[in-house]
C-alpha atoms as a PDB file:
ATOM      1  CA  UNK A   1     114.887  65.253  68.816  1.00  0.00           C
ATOM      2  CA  UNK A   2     117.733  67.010  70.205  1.00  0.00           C
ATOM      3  CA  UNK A   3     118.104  67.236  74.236  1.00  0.00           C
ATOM      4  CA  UNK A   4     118.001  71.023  74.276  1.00  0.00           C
ATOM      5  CA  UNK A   5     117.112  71.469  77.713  1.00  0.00           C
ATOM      6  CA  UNK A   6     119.980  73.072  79.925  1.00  0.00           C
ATOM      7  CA  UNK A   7     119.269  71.685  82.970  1.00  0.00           C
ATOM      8  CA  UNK A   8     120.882  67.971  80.660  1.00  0.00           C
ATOM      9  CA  UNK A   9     123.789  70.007  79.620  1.00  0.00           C
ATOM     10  CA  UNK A  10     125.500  72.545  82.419  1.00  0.00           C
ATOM     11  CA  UNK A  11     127.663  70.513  84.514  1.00  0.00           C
ATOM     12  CA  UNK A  12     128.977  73.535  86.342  1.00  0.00           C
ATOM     13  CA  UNK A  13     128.615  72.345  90.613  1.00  0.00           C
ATOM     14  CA  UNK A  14     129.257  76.139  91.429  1.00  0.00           C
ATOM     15  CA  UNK A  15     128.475  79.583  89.370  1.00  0.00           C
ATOM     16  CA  UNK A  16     131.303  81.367  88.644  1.00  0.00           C
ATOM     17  CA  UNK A  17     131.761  84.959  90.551  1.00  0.00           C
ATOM     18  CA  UNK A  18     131.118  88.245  88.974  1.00  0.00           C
ATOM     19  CA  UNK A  19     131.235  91.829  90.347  1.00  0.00           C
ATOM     20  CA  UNK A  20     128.876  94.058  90.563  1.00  0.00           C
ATOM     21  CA  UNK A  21     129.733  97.453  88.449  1.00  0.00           C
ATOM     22  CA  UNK A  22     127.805 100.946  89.045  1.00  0.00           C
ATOM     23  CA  UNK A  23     128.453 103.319  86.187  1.00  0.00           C
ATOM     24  CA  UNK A  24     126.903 106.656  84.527  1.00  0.00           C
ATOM     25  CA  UNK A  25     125.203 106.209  81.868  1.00  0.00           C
ATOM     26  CA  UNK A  26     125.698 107.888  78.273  1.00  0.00           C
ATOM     27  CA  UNK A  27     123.847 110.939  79.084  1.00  0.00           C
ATOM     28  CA  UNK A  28     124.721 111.159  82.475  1.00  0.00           C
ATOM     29  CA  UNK A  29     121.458 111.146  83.927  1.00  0.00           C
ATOM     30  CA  UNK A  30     121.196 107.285  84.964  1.00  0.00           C
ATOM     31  CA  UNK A  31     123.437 104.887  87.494  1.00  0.00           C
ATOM     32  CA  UNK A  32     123.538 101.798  84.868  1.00  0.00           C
ATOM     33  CA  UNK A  33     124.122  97.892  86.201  1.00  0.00           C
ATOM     34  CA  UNK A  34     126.545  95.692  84.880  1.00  0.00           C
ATOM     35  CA  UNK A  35     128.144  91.969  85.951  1.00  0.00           C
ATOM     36  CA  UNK A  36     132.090  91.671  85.301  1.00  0.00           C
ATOM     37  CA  UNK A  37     133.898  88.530  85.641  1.00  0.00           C
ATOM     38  CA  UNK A  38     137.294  89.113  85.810  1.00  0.00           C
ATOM     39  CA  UNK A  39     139.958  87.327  83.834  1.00  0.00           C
ATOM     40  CA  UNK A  40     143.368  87.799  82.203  1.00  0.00           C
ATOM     41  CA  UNK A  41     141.682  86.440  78.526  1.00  0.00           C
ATOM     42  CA  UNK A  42     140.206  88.958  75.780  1.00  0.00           C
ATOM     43  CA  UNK A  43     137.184  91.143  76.902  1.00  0.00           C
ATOM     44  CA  UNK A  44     133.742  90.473  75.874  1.00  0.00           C
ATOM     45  CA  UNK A  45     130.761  92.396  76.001  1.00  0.00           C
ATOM     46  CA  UNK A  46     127.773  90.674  76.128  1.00  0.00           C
ATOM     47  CA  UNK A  47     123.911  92.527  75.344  1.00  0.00           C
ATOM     48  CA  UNK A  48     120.378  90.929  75.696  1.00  0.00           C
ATOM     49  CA  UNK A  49     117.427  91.311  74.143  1.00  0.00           C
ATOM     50  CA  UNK A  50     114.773  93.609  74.595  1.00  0.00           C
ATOM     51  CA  UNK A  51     113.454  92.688  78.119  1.00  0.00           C
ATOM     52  CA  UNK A  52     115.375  90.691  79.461  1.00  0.00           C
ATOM     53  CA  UNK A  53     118.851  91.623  81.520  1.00  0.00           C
ATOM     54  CA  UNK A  54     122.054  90.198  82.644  1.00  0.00           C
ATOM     55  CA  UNK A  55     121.105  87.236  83.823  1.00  0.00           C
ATOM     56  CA  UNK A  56     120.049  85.752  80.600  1.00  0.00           C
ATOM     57  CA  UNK A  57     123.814  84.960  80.089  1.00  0.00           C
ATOM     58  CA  UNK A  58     124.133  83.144  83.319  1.00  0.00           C
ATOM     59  CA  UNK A  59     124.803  79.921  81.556  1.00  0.00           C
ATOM     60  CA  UNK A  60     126.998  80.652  78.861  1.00  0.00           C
ATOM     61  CA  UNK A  61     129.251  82.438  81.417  1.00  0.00           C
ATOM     62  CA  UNK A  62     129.436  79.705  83.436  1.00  0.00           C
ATOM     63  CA  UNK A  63     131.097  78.223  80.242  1.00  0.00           C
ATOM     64  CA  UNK A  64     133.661  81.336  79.146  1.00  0.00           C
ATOM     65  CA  UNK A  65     134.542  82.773  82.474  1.00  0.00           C
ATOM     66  CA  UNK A  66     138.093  81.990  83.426  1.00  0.00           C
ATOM     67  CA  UNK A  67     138.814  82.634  79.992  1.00  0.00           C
ATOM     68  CA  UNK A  68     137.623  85.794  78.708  1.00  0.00           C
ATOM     69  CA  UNK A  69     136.517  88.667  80.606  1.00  0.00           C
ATOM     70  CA  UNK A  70     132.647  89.047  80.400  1.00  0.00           C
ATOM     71  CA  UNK A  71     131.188  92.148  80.778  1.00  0.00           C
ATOM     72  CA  UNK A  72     127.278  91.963  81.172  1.00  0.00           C
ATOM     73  CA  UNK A  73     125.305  95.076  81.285  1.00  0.00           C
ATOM     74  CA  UNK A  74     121.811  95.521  82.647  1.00  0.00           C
ATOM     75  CA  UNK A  75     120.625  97.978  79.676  1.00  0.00           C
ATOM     76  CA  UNK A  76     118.617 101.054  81.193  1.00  0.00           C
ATOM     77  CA  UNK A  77     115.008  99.978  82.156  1.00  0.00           C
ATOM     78  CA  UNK A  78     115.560  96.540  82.871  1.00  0.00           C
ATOM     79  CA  UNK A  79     117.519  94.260  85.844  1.00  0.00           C
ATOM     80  CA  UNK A  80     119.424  96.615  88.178  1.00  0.00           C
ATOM     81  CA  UNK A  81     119.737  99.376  85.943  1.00  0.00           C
ATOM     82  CA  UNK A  82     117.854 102.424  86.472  1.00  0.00           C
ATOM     83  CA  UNK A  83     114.336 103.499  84.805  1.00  0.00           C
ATOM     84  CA  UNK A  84     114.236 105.829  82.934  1.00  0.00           C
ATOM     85  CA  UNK A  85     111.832 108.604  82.944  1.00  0.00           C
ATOM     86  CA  UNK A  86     111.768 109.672  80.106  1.00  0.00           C
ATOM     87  CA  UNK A  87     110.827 106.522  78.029  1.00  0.00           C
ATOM     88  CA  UNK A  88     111.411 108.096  74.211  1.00  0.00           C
ATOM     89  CA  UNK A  89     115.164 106.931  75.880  1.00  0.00           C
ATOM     90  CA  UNK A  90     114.554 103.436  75.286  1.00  0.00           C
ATOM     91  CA  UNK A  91     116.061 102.874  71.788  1.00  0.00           C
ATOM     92  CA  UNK A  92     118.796 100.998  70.300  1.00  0.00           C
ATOM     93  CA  UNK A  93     120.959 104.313  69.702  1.00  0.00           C
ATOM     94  CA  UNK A  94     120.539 105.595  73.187  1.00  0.00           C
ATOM     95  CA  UNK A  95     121.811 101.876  74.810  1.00  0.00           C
ATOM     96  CA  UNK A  96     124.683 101.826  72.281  1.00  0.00           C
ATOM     97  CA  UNK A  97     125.814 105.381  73.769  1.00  0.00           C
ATOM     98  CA  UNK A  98     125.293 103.851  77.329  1.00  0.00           C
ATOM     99  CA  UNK A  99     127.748 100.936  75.847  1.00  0.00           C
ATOM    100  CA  UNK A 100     130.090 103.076  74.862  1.00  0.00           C
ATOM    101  CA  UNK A 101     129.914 105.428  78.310  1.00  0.00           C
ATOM    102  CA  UNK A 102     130.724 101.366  79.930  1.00  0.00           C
ATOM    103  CA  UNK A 103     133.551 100.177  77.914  1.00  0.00           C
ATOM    104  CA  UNK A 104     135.114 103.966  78.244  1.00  0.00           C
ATOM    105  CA  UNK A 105     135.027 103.686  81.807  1.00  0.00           C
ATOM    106  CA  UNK A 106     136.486 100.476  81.670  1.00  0.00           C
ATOM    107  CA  UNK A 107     139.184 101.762  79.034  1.00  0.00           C
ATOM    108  CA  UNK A 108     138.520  98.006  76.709  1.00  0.00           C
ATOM    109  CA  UNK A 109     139.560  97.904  73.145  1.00  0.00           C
ATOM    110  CA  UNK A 110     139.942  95.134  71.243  1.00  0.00           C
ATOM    111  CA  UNK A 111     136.586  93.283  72.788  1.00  0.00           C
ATOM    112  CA  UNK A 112     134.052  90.649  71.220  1.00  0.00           C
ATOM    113  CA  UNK A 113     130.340  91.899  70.904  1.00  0.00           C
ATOM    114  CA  UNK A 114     127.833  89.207  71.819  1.00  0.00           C
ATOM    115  CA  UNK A 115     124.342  90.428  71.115  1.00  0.00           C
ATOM    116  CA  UNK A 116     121.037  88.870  71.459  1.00  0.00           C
ATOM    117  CA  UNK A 117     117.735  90.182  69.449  1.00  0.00           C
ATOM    118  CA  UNK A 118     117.707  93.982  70.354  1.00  0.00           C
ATOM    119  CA  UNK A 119     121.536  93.426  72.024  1.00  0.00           C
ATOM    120  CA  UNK A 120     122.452  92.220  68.560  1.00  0.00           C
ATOM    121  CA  UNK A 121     121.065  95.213  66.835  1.00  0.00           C
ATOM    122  CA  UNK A 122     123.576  97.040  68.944  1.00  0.00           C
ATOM    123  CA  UNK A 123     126.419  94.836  68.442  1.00  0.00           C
ATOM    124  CA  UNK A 124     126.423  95.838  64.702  1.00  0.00           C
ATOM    125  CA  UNK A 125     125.819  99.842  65.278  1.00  0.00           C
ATOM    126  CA  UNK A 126     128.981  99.441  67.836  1.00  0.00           C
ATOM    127  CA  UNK A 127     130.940  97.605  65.544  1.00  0.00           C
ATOM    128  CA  UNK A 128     130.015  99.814  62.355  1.00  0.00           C
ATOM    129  CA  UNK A 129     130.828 103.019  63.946  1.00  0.00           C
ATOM    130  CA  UNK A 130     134.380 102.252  65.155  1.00  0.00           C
ATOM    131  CA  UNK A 131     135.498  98.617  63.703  1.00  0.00           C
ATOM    132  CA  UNK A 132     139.220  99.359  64.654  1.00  0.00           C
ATOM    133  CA  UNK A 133     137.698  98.590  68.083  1.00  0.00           C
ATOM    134  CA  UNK A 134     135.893  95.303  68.179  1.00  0.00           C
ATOM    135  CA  UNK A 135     137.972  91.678  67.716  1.00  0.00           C
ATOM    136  CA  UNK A 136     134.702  89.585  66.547  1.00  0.00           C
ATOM    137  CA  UNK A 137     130.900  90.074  66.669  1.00  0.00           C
ATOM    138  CA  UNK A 138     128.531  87.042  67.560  1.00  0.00           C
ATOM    139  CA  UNK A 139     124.859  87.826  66.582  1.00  0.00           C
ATOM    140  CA  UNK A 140     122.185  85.855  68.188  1.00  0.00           C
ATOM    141  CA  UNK A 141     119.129  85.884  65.798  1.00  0.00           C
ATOM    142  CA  UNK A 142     119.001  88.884  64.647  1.00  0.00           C
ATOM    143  CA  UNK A 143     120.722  90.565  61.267  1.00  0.00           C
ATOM    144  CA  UNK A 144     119.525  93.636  59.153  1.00  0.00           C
ATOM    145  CA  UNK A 145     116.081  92.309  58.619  1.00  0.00           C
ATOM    146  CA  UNK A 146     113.935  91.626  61.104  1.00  0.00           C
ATOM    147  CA  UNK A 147     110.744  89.559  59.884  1.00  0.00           C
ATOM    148  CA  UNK A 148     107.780  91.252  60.713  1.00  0.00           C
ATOM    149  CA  UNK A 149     105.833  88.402  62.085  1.00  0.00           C
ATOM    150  CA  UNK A 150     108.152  88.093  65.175  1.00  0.00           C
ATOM    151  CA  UNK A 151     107.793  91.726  65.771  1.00  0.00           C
ATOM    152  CA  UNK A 152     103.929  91.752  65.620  1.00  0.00           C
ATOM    153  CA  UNK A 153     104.749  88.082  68.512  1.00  0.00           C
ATOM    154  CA  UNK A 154     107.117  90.239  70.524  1.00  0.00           C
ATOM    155  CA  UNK A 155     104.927  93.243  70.528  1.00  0.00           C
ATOM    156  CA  UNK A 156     101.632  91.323  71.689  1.00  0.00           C
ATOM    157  CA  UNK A 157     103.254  90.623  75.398  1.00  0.00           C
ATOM    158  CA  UNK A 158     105.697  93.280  75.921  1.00  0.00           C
ATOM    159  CA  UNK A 159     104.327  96.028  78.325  1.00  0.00           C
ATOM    160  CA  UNK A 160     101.987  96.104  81.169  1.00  0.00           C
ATOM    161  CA  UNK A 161     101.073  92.915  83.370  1.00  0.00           C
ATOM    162  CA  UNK A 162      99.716  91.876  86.530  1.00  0.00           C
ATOM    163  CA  UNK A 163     102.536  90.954  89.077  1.00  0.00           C
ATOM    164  CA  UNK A 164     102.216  87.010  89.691  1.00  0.00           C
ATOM    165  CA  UNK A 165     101.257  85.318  93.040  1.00  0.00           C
ATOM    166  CA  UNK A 166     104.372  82.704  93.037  1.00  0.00           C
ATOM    167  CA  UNK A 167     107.429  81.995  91.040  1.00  0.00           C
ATOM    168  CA  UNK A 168     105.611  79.126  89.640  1.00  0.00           C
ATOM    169  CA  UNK A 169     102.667  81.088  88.288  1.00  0.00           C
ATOM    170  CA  UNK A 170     105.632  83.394  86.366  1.00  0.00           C
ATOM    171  CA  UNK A 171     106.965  80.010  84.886  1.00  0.00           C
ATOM    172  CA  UNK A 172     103.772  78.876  83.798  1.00  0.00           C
ATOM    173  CA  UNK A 173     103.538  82.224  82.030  1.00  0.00           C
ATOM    174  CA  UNK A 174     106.902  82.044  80.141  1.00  0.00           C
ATOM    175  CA  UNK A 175     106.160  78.868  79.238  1.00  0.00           C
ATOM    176  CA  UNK A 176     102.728  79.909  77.419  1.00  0.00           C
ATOM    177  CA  UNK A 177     104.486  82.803  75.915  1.00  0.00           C
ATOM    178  CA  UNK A 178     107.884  80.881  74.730  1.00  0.00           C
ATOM    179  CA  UNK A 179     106.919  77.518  74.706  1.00  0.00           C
ATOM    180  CA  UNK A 180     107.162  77.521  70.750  1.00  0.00           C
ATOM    181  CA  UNK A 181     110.451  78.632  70.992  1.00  0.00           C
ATOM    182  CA  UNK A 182     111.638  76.410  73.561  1.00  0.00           C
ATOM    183  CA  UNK A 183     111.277  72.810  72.781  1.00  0.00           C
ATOM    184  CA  UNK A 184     112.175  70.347  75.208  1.00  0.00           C
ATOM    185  CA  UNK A 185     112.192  72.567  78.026  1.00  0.00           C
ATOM    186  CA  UNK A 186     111.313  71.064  81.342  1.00  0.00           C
ATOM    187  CA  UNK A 187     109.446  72.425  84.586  1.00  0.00           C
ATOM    188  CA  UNK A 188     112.691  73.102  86.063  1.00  0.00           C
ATOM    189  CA  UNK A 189     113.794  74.974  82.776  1.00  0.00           C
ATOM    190  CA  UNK A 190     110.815  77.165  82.466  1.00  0.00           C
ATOM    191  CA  UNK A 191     111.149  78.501  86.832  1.00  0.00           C
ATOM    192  CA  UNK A 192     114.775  79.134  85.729  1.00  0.00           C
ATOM    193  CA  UNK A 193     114.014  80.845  82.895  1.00  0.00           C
ATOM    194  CA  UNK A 194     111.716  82.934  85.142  1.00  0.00           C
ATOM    195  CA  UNK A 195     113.988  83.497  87.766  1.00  0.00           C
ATOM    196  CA  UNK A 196     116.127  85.110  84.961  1.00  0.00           C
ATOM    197  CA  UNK A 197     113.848  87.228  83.229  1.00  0.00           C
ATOM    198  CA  UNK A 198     111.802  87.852  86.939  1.00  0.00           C
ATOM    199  CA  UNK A 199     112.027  89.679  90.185  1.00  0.00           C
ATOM    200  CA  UNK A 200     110.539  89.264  93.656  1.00  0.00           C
ATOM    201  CA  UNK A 201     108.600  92.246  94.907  1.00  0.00           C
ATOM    202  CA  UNK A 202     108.903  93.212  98.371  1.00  0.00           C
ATOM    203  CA  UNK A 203     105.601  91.868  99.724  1.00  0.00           C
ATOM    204  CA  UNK A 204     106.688  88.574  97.527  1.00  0.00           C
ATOM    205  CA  UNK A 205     104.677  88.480  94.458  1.00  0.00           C
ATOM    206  CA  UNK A 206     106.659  88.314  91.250  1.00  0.00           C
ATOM    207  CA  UNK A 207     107.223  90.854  88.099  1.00  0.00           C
ATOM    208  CA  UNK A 208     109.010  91.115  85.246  1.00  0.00           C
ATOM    209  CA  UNK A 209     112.417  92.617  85.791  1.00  0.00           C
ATOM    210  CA  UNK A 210     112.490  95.308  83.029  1.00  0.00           C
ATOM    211  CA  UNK A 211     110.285  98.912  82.924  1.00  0.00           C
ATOM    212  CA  UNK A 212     106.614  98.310  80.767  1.00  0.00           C
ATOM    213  CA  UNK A 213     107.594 101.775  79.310  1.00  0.00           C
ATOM    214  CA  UNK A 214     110.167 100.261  77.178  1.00  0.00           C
ATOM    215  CA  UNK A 215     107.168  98.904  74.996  1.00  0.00           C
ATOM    216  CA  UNK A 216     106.115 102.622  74.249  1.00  0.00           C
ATOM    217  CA  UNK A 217     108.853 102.207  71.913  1.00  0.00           C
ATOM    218  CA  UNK A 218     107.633  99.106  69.955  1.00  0.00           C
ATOM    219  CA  UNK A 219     104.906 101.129  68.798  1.00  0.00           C
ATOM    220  CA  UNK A 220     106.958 102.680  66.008  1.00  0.00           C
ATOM    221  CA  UNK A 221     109.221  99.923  66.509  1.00  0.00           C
ATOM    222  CA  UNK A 222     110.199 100.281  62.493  1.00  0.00           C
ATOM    223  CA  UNK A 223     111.367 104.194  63.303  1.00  0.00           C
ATOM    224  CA  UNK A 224     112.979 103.253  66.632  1.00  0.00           C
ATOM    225  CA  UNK A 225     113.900  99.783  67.999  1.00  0.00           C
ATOM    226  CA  UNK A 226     114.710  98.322  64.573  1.00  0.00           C
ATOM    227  CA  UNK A 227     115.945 101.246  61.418  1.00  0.00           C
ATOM    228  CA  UNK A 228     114.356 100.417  58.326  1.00  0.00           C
ATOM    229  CA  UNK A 229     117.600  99.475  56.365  1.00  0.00           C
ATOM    230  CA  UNK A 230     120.553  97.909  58.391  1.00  0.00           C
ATOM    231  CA  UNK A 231     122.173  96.301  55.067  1.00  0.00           C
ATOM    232  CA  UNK A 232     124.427  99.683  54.692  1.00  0.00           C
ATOM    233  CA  UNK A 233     125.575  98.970  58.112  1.00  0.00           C
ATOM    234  CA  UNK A 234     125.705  95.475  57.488  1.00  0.00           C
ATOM    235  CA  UNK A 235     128.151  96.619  54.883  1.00  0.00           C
ATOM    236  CA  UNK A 236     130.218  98.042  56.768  1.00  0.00           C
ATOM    237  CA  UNK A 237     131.121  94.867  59.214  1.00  0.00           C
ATOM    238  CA  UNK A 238     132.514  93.166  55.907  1.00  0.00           C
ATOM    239  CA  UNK A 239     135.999  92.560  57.673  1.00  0.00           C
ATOM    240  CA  UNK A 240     135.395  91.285  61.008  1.00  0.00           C
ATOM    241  CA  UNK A 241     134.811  88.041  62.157  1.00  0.00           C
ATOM    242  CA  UNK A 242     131.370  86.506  62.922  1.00  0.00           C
ATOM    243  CA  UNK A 243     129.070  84.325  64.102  1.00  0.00           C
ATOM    244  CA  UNK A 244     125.948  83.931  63.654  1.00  0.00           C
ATOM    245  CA  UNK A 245     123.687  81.828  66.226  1.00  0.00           C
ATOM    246  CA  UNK A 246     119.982  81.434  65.101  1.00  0.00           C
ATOM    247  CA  UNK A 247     116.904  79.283  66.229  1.00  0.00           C
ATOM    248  CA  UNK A 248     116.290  76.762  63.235  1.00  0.00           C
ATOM    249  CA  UNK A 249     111.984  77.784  63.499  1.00  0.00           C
ATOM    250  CA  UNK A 250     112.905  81.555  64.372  1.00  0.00           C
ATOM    251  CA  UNK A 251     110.791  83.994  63.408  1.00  0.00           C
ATOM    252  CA  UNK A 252     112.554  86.650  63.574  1.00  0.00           C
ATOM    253  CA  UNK A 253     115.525  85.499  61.150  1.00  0.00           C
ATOM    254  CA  UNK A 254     115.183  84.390  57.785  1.00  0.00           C
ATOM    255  CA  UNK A 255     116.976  81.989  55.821  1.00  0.00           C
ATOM    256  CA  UNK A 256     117.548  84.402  53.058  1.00  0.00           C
ATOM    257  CA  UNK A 257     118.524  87.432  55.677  1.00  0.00           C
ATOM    258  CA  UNK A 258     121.368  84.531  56.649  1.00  0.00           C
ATOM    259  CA  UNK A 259     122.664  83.611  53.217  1.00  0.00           C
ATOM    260  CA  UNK A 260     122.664  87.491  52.071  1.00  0.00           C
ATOM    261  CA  UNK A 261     124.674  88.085  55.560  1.00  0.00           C
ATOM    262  CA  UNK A 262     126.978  85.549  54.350  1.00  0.00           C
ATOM    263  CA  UNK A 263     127.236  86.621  50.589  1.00  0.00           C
ATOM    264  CA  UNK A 264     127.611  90.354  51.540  1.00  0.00           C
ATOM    265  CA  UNK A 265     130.862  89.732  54.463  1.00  0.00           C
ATOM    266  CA  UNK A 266     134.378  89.481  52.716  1.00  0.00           C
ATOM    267  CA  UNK A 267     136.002  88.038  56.812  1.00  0.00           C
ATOM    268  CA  UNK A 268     135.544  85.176  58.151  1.00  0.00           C
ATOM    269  CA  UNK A 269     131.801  83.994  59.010  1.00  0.00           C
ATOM    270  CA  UNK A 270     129.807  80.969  59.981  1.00  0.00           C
ATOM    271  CA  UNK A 271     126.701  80.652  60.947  1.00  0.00           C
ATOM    272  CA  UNK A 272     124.913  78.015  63.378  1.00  0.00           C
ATOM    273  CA  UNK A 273     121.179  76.720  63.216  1.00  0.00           C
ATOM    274  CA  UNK A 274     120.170  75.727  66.710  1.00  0.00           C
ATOM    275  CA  UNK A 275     117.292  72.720  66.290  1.00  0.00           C
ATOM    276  CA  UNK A 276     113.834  73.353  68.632  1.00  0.00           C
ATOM    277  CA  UNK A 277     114.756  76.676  69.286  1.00  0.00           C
ATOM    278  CA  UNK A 278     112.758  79.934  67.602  1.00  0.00           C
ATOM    279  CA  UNK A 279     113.668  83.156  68.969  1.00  0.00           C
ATOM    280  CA  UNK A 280     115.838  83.491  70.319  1.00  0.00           C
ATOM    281  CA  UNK A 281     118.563  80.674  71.670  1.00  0.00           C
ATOM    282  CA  UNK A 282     120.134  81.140  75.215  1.00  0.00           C
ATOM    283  CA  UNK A 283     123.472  80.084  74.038  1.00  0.00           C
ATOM    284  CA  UNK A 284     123.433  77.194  76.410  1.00  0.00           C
ATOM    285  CA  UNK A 285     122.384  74.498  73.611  1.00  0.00           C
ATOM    286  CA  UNK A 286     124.950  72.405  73.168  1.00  0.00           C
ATOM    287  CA  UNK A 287     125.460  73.268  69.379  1.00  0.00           C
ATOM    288  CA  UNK A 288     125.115  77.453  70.242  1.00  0.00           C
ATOM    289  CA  UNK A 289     128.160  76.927  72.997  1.00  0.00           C
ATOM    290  CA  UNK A 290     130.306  74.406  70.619  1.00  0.00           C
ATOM    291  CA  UNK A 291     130.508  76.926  67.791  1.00  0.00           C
ATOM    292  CA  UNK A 292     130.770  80.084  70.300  1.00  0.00           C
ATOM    293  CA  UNK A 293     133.693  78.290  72.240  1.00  0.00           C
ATOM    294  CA  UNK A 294     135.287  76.922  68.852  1.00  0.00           C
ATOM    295  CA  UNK A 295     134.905  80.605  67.180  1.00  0.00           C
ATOM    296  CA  UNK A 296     136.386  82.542  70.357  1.00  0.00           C
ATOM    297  CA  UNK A 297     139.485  80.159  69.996  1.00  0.00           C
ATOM    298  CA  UNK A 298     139.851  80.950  66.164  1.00  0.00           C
ATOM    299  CA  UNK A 299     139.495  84.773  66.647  1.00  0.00           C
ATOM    300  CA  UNK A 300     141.467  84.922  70.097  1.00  0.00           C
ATOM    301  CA  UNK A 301     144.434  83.399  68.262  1.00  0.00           C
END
């Protein structure tokens, strides 16, 4: 069995150093959290999943900073990001407008998507809508079909849930939730993990770093989180460059949603199984950051 466990395979003594970056989002009604680390090589924008934030890409930033400059947003409802109110908000189209109000702001063209799950999803609207602006698109498990077995998983824990007493009661939790999808992680993998996807409280118990409202939207999650046909928009990509990183026992991803991905794109594409992992990969495997690095260097070129 593969060593999969990132604690075997950073080597990194000190994180590199981001910024922190207050902006407006989309509609103007929100102050929106990003991380930027700053470099003189081609942007990328980098989206997570559904609830988790930022610091989910701690890791493979540690690998690509000095290199490329990584933008890493906070999407609205989770991390540092404000809540939003109004929580018919929380949908794919309203984050890629937020997206867009960023990279405006930060006047980037010619940047590489990196999208995870629901940051994926996004990843192709941006890239459909205005192509002439991305350089490459990496999709981590997710394409225009998502299997509806993982959405029935995801939607059986997202929401509501009694703050934990200690960071190690939050690890045991992500452990139970994600095990599946995380072979061969260790104790000290699953309290990073939850240090990631967690915050502290002020009286010190622990919570879940994203708004339980953004699970309002999962109940119609066909309508809103994921359209019902992405294959159009799919279409649409057929020129530019991609990646695509999957868990090998995802359940999310199909085998035949990969190979039709692949048929379907006339540009260059590869795609990546990543052994022990379901959904979704944290780009830190050692296979996941081989072909990221090697396909940065193609498309950079």
């Amino acid at each position: 069995m593969a060593n999969n466990s990132p604690q075997a395979d950073l080597k990194h003594s000190d994180p590199p150093i981001y910024q922190d970056h207050f902006y407006r989002s989309g509609d103007d009604r929100l102050t929106l959290y990003a991380r930027i680390y700053e470099a003189d090589g081609p942007p990328l924008l980098l989206m997570h999943g559904l609830t988790r934030n930022s610091a989910d890409f701690e890791s493979l930033a540690a690998h690509l900073a000095g290199k490329h400059k990584l933008i890493i947003a906070d999407q609205r409802g989770r991390g540092r990001s404000d809540y939003d109110p109004q929580p018919e908000n929380y949908t794919p189209a309203t984050y890629v407008n937020d997206m867009t109000a960023l990279i405006d702001g930060l006047q980037l063209r010619n940047l590489g998507l990196i999208g995870t799950s629901m940051g994926g999803l996004m990843a192709m609207m941006m890239a459909a809508t205005e192509p002439q602006r991305f350089s490459s698109l990496i999709l981590n498990d997710i394409g225009p079909v998502v299997e509806q077995d993982g959405l029935d998983r995801i939607k059986s824990y997202v929401g509501e849930h009694e703050p934990f007493e200690s960071w190690q009661q939050a690890a045991d939790h992500c452990r139970k939730v994600h095990g599946g999808a995380m072979v061969g992680y260790g104790e000290q993998d699953w309290l990073s993990f939850a240090k990631r996807t967690c915050e502290q409280l002020p009286g010190g118990r622990i919570r879940f770093a994203y708004d339980p409202a953004i699970s309002e939207g999962l109940s119609g999650i066909q309508q809103t989180a994921v359209p019902p046909d992405l294959w159009p928009m799919w279409d649409k990509l057929a020129s530019i460059p991609t990646l695509i990183v999957h868990g090998a026992v995802s359940d999310i991803m199909s085998p035949a949603t990969i190979a039709e991905m692949q048929r379907r794109h006339s540009g260059p594409i590869n795609a990546v199984a990543i052994a022990d992992r379901g959904h979704a990969p944290m780009l830190d495997e050692p296979a996941a950051l081989s072909a990221i690095v090697r396909f940065l260097e193609d498309t950079s070129r």
